[in-house]
Every structure is written in C-alpha cells, then in structure tokens.
PDB file of N, CA and C in Angstrom:
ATOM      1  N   UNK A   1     -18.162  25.259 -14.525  1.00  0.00           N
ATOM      2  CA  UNK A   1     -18.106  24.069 -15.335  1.00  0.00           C
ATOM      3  C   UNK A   1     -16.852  23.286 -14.940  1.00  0.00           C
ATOM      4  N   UNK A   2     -16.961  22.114 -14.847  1.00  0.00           N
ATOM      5  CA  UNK A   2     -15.870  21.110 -14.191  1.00  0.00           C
ATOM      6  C   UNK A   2     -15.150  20.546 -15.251  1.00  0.00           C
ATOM      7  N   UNK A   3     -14.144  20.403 -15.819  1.00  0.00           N
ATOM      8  CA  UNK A   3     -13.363  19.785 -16.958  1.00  0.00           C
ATOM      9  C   UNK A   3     -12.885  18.172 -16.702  1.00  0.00           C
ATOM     10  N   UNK A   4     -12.667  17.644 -16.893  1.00  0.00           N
ATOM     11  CA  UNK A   4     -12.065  15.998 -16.761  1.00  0.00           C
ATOM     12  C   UNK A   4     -10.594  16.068 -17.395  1.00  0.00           C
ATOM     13  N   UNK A   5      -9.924  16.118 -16.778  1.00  0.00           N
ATOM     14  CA  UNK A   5      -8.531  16.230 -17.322  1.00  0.00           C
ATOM     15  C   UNK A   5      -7.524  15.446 -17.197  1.00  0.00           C
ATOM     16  N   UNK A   6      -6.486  14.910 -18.248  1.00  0.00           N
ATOM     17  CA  UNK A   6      -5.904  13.515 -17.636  1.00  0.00           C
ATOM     18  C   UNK A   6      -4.249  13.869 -16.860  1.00  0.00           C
ATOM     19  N   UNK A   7      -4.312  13.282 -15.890  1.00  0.00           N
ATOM     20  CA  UNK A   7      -2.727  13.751 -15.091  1.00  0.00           C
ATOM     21  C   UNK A   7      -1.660  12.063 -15.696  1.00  0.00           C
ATOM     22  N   UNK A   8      -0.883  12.548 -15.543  1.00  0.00           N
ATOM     23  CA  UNK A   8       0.422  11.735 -15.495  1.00  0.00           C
ATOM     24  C   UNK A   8       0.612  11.220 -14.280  1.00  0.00           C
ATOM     25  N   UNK A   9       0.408  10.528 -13.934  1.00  0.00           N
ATOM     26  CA  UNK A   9       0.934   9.656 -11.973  1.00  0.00           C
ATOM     27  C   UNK A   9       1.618   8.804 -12.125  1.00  0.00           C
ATOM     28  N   UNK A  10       2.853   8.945 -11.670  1.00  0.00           N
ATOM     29  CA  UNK A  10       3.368   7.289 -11.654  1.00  0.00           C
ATOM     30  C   UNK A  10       3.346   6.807 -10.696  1.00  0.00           C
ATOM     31  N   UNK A  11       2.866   5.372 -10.707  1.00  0.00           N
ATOM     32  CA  UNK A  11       2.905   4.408  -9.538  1.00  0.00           C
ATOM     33  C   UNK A  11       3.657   3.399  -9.655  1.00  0.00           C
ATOM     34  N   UNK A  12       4.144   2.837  -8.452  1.00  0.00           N
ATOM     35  CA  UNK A  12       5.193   1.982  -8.257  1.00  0.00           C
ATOM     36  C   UNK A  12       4.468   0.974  -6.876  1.00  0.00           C
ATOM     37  N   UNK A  13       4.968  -0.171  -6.993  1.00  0.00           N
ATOM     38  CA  UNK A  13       4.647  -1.013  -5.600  1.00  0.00           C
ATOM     39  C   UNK A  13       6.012  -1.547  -5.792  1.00  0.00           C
ATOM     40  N   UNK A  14       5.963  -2.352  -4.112  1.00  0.00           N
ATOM     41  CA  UNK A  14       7.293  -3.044  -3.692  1.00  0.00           C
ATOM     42  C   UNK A  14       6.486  -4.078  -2.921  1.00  0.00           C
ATOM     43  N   UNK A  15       6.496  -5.230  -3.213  1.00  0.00           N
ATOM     44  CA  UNK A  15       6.368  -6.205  -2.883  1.00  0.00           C
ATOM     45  C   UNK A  15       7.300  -6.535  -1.456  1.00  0.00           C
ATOM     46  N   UNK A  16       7.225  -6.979   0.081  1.00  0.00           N
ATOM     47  CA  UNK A  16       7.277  -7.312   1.193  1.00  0.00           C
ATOM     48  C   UNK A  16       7.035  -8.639   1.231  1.00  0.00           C
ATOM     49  N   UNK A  17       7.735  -9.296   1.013  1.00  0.00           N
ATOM     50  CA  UNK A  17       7.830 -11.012   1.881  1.00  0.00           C
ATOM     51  C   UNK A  17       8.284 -11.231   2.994  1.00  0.00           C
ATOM     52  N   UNK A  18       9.227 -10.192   3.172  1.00  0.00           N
ATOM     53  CA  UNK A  18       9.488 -10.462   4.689  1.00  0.00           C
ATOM     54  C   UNK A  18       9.344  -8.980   5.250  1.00  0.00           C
ATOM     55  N   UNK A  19       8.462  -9.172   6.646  1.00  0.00           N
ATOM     56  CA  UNK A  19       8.540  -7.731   7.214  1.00  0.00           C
ATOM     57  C   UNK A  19       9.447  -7.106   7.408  1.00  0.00           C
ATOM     58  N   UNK A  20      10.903  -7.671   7.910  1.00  0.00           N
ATOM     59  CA  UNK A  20      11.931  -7.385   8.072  1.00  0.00           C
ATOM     60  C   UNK A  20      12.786  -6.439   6.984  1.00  0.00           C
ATOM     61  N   UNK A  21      12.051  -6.437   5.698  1.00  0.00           N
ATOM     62  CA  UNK A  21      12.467  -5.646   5.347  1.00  0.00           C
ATOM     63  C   UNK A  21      11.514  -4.125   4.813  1.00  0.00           C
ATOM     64  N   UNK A  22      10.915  -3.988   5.878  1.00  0.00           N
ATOM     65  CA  UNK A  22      10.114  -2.681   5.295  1.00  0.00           C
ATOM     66  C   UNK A  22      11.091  -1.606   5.801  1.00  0.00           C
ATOM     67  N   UNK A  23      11.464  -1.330   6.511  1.00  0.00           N
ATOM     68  CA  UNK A  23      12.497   0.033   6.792  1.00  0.00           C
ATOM     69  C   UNK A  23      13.666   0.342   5.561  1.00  0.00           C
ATOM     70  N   UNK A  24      13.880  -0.445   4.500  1.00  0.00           N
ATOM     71  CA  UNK A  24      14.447  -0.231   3.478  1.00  0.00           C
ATOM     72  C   UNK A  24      13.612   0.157   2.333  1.00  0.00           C
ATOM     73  N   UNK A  25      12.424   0.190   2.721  1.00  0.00           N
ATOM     74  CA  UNK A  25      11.374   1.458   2.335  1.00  0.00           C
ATOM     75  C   UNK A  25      11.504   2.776   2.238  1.00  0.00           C
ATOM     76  N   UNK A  26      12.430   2.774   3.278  1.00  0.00           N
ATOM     77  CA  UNK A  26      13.129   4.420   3.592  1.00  0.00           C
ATOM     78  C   UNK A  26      13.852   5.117   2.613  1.00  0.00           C
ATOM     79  N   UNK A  27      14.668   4.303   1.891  1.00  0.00           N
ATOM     80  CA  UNK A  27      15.440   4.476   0.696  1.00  0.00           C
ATOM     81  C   UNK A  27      14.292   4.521  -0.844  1.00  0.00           C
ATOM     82  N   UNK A  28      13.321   4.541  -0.629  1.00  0.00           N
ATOM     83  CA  UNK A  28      12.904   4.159  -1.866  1.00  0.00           C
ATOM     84  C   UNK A  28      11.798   5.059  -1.806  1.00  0.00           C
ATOM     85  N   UNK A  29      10.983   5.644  -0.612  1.00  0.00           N
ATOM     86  CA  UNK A  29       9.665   6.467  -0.684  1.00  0.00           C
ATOM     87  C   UNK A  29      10.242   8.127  -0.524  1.00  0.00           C
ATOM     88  N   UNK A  30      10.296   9.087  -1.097  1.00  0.00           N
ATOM     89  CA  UNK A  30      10.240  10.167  -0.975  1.00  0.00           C
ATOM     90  C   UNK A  30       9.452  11.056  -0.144  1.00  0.00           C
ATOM     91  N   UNK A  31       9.738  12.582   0.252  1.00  0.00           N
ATOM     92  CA  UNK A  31       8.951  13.219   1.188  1.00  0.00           C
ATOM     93  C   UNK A  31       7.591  13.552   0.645  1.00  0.00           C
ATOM     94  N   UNK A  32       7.543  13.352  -0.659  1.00  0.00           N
ATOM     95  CA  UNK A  32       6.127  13.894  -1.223  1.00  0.00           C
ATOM     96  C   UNK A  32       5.695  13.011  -1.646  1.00  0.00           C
ATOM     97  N   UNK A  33       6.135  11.525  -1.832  1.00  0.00           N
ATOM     98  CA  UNK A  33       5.251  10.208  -2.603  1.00  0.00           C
ATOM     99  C   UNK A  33       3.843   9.945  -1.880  1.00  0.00           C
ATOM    100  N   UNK A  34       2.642   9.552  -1.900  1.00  0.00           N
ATOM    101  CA  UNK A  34       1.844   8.933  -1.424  1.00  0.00           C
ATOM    102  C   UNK A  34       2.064   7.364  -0.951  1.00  0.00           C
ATOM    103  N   UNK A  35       2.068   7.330   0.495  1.00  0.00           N
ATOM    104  CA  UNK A  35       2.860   5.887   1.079  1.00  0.00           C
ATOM    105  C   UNK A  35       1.332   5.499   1.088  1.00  0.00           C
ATOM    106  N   UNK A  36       1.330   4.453   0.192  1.00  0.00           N
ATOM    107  CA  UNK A  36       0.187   3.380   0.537  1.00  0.00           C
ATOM    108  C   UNK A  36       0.024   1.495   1.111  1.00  0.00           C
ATOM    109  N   UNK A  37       0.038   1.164   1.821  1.00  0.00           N
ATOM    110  CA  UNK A  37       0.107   0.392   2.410  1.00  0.00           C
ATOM    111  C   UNK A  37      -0.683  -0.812   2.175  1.00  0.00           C
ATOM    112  N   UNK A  38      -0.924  -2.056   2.427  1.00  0.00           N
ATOM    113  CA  UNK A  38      -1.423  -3.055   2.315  1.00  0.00           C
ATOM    114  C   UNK A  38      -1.481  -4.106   3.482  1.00  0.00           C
ATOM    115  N   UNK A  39      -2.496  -3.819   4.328  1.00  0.00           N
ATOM    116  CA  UNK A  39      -2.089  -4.757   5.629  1.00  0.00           C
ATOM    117  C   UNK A  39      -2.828  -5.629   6.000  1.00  0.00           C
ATOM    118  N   UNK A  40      -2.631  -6.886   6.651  1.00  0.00           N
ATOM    119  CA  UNK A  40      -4.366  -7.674   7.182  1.00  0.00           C
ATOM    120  C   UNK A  40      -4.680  -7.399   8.568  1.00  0.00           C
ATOM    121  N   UNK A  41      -5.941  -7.211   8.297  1.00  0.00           N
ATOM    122  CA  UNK A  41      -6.494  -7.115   9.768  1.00  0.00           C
ATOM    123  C   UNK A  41      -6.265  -8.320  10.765  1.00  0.00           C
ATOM    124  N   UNK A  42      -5.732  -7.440  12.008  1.00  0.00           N
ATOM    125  CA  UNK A  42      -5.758  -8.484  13.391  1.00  0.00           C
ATOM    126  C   UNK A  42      -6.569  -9.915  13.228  1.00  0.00           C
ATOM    127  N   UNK A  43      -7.526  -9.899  12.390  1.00  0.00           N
ATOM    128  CA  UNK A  43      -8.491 -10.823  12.918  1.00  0.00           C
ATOM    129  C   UNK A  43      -8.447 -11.877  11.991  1.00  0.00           C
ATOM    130  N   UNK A  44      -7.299 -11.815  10.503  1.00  0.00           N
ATOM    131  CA  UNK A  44      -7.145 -12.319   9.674  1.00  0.00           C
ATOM    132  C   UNK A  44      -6.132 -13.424   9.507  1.00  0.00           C
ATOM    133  N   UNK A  45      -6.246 -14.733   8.632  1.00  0.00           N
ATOM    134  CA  UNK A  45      -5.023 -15.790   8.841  1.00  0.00           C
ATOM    135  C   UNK A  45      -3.633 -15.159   8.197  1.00  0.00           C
ATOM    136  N   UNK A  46      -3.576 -14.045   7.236  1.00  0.00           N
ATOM    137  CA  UNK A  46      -2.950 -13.243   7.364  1.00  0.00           C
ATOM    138  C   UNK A  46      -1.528 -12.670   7.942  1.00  0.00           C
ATOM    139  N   UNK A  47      -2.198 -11.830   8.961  1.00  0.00           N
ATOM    140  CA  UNK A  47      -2.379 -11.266  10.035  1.00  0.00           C
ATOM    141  C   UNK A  47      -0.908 -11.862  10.538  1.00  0.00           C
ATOM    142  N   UNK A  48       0.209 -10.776  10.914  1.00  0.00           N
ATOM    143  CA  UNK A  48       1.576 -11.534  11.225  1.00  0.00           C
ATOM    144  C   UNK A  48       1.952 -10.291  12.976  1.00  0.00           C
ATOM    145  N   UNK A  49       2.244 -10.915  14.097  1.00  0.00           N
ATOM    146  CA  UNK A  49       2.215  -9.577  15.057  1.00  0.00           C
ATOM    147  C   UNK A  49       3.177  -8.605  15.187  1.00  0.00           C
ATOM    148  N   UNK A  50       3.953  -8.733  13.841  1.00  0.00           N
ATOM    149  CA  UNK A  50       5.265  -7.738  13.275  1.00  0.00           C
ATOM    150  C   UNK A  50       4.530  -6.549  12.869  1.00  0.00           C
ATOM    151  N   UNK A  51       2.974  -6.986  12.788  1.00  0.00           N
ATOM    152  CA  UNK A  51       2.052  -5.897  11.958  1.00  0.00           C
ATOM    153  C   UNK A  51       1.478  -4.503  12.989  1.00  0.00           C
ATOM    154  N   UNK A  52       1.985  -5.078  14.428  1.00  0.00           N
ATOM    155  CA  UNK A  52       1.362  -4.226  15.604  1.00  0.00           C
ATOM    156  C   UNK A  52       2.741  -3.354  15.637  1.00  0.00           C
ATOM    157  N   UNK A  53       3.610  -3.381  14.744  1.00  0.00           N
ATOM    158  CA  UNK A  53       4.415  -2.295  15.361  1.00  0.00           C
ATOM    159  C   UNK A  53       4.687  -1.077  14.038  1.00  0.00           C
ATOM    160  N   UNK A  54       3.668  -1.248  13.309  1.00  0.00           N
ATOM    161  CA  UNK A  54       3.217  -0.044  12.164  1.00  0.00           C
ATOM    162  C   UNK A  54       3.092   0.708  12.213  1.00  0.00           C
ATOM    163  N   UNK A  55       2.632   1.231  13.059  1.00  0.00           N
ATOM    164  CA  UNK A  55       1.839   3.358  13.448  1.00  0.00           C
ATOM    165  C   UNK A  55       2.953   3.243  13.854  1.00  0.00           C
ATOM    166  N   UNK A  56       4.219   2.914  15.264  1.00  0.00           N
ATOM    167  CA  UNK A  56       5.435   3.756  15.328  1.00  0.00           C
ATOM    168  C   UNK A  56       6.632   3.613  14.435  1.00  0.00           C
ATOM    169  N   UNK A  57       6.317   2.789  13.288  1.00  0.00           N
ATOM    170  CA  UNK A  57       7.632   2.885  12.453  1.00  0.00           C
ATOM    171  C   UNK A  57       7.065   4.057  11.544  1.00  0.00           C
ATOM    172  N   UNK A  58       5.824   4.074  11.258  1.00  0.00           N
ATOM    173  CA  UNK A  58       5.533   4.982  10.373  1.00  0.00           C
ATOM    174  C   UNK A  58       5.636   6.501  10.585  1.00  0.00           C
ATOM    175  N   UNK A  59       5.213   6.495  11.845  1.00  0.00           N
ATOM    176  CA  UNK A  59       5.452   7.778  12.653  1.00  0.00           C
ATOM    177  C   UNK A  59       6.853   8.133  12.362  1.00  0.00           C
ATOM    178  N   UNK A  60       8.071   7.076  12.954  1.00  0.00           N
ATOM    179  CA  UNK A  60       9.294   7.522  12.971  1.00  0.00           C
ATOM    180  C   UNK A  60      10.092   7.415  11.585  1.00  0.00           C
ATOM    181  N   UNK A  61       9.766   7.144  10.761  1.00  0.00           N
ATOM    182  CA  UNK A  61      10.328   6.649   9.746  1.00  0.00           C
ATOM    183  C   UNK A  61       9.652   7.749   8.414  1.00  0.00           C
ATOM    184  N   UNK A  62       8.235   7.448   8.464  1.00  0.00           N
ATOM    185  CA  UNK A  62       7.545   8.020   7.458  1.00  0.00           C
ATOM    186  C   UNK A  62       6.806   9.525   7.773  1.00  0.00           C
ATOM    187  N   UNK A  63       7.573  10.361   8.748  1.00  0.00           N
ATOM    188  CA  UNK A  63       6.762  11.246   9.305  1.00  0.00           C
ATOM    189  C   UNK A  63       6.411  12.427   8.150  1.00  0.00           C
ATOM    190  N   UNK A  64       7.517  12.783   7.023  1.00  0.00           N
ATOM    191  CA  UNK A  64       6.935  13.819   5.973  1.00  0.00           C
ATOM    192  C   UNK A  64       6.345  13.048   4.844  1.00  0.00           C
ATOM    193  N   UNK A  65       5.931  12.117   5.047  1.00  0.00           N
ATOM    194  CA  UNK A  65       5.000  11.316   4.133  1.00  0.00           C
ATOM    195  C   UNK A  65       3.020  11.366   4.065  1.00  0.00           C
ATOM    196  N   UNK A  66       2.619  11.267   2.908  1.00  0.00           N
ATOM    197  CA  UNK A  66       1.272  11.125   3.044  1.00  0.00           C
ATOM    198  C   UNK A  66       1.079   9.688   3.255  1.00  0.00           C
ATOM    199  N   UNK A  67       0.271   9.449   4.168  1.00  0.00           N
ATOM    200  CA  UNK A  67       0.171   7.648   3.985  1.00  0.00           C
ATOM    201  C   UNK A  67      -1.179   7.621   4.199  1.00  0.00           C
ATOM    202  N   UNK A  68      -1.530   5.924   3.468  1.00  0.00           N
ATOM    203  CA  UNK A  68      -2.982   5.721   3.621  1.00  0.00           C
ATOM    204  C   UNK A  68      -3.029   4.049   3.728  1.00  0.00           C
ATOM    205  N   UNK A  69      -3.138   3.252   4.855  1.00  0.00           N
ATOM    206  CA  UNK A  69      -3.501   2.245   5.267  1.00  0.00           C
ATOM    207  C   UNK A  69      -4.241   1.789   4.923  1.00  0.00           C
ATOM    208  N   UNK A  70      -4.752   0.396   4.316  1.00  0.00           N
ATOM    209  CA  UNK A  70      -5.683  -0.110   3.883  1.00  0.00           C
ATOM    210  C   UNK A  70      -5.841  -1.333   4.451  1.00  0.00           C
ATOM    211  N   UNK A  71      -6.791  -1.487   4.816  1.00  0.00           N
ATOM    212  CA  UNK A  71      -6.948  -2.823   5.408  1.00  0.00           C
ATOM    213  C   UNK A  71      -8.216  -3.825   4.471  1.00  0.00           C
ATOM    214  N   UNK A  72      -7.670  -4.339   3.907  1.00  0.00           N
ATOM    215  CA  UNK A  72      -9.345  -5.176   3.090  1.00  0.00           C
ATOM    216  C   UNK A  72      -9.747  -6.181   3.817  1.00  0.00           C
ATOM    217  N   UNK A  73     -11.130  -6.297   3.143  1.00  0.00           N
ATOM    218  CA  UNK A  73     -11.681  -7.464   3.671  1.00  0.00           C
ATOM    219  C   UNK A  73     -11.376  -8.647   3.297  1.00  0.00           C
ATOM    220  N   UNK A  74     -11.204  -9.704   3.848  1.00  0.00           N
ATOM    221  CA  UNK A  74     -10.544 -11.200   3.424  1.00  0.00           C
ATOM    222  C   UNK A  74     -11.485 -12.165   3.333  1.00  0.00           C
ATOM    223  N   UNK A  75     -11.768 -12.743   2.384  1.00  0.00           N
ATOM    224  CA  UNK A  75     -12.491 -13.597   1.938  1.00  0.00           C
ATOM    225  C   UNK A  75     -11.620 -15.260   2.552  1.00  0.00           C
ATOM    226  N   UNK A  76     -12.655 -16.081   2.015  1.00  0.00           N
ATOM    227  CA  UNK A  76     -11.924 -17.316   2.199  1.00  0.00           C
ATOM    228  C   UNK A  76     -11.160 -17.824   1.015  1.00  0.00           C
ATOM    229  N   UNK A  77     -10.332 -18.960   1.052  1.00  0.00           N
ATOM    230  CA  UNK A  77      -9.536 -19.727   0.506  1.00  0.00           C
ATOM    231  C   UNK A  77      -9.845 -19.081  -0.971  1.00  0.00           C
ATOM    232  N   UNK A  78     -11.689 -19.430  -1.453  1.00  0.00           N
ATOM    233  CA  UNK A  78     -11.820 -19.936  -2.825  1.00  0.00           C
ATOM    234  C   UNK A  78     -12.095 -18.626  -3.430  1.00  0.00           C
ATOM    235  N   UNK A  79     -11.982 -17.285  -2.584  1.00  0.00           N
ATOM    236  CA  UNK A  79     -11.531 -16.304  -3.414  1.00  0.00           C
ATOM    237  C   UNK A  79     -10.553 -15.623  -3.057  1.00  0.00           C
ATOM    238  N   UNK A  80      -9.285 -15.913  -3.057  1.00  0.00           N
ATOM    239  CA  UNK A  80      -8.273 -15.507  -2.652  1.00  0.00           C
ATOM    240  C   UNK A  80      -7.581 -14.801  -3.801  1.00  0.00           C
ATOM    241  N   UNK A  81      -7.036 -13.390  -3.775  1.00  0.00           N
ATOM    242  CA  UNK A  81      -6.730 -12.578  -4.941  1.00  0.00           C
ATOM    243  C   UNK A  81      -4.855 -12.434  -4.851  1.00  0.00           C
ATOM    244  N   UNK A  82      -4.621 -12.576  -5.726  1.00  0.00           N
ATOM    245  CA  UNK A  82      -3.164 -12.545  -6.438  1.00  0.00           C
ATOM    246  C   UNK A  82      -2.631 -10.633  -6.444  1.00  0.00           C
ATOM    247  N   UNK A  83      -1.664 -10.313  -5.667  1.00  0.00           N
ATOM    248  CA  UNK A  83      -1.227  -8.869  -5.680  1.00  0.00           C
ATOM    249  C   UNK A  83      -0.520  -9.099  -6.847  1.00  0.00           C
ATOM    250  N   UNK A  84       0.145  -9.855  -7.194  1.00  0.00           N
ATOM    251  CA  UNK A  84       0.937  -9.973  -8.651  1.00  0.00           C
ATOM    252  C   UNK A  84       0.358  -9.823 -10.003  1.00  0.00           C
ATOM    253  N   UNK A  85      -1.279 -10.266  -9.980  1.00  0.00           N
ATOM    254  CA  UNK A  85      -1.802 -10.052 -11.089  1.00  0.00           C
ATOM    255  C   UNK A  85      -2.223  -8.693 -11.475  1.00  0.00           C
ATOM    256  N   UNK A  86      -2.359  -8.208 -10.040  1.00  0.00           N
ATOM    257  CA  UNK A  86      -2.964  -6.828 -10.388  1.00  0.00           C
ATOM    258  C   UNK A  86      -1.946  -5.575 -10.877  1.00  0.00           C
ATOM    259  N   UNK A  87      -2.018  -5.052 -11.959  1.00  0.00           N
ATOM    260  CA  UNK A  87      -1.471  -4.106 -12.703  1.00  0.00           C
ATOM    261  C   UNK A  87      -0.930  -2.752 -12.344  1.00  0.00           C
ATOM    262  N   UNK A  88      -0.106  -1.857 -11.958  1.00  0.00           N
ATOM    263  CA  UNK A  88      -0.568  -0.644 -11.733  1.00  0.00           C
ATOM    264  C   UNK A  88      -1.788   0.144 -12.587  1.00  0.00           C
ATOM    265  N   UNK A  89      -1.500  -0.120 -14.263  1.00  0.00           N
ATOM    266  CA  UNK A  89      -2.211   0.006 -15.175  1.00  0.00           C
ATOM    267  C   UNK A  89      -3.477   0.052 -14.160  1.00  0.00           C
ATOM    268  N   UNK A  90      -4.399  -0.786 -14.382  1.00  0.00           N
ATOM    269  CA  UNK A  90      -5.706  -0.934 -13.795  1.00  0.00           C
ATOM    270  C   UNK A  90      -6.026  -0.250 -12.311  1.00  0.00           C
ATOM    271  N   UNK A  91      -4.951  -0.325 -11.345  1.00  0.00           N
ATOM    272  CA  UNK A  91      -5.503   1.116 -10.461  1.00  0.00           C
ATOM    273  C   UNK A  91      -5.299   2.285 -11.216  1.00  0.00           C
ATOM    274  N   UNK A  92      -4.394   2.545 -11.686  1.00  0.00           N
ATOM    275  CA  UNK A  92      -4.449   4.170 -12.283  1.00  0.00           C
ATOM    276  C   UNK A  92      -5.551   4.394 -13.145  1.00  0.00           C
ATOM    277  N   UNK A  93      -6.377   3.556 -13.770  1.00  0.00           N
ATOM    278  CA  UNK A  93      -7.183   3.527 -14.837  1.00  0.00           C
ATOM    279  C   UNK A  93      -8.220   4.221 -14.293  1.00  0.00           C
ATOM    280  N   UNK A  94      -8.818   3.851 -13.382  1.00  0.00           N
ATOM    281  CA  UNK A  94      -9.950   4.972 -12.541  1.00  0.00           C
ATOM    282  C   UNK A  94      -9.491   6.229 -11.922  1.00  0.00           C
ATOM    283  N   UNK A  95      -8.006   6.507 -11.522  1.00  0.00           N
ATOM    284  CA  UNK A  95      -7.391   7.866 -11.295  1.00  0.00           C
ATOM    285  C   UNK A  95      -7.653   8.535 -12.507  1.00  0.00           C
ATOM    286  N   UNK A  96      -7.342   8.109 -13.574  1.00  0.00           N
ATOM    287  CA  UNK A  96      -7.521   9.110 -14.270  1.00  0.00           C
ATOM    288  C   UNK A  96      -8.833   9.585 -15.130  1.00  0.00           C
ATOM    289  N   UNK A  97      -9.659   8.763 -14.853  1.00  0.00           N
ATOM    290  CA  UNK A  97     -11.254   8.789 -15.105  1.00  0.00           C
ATOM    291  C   UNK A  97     -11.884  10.589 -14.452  1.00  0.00           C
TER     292      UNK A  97
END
C-alpha cells in the first residue's frame, strides 16, 4: 500500500539579468541542493551565446551538484509568461501532491 505523505522542501530561485553573474551562484547553491536551471533554446529570440558555455561551467563549478536543465518551449510575443509572477508556492504545490 502506497501512502501520500507531505515533505517540507524549500525552494529558492535567483533571478539572472546578467549572465555575468551566474558563477556567484557558487556561493549560494550547496553540494546537495537540486541546481535547476532555466535556459532558451539556441533557436529562440531569447537565446544569448553566453548560453553555449553552460555544460563547462557546470561541469567545473557545479560538479557535486544535482542539476536539471530545462529548456521550454517559447511561444510568441502574445503569450509571453512573467518568471516573477510565478510563485515558489505553486511549483511546490504539485511536489507535494
């Protein structure tokens, strides 16, 4: 029999405006945090070529880390989604489902 049980997770994001500062990431992600990422695909307006040098910072930087890359799909202009609106609240809400 399988139980549903609720965990405690805390999540945190850090907002990146400038790439230049993701290596001060280093100071802030731990060896056991889950590094989750947010990136646009190559093919996207997006899309910055500071972004092609990711797998070796992560490698060198984030090597006792779990990480998980995400790349979404990008819509146009007239649905363009706000990272600010979105809550941690509301991702964790299905973690703990």
């Amino acid at each position: 029999m399988i139980h549903r049980h609720r965990y405690n997770i805390r999540a945190e994001y850090e907002r990146l405006d400038d790439w230049s500062e993701f290596l001060i990431l280093t100071n802030v992600v731990i060896p056991d945090d889950l590094f989750v990422i947010i990136c646009a695909r190559k093919s996207s307006n997006s899309y910055q070529s500071d972004f092609d040098k990711l797998p070796q910072q992560l490698s060198r930087y984030f090597a006792d880390n779990n990480i998980t890359v995400v790349y979404p799909t990008q819509f146009g202009p007239e649905d363009n989604l706000n990272l600010e609106e979105l809550e941690a609240e509301e991702v964790m809400s299905d973690v703990e489902k």
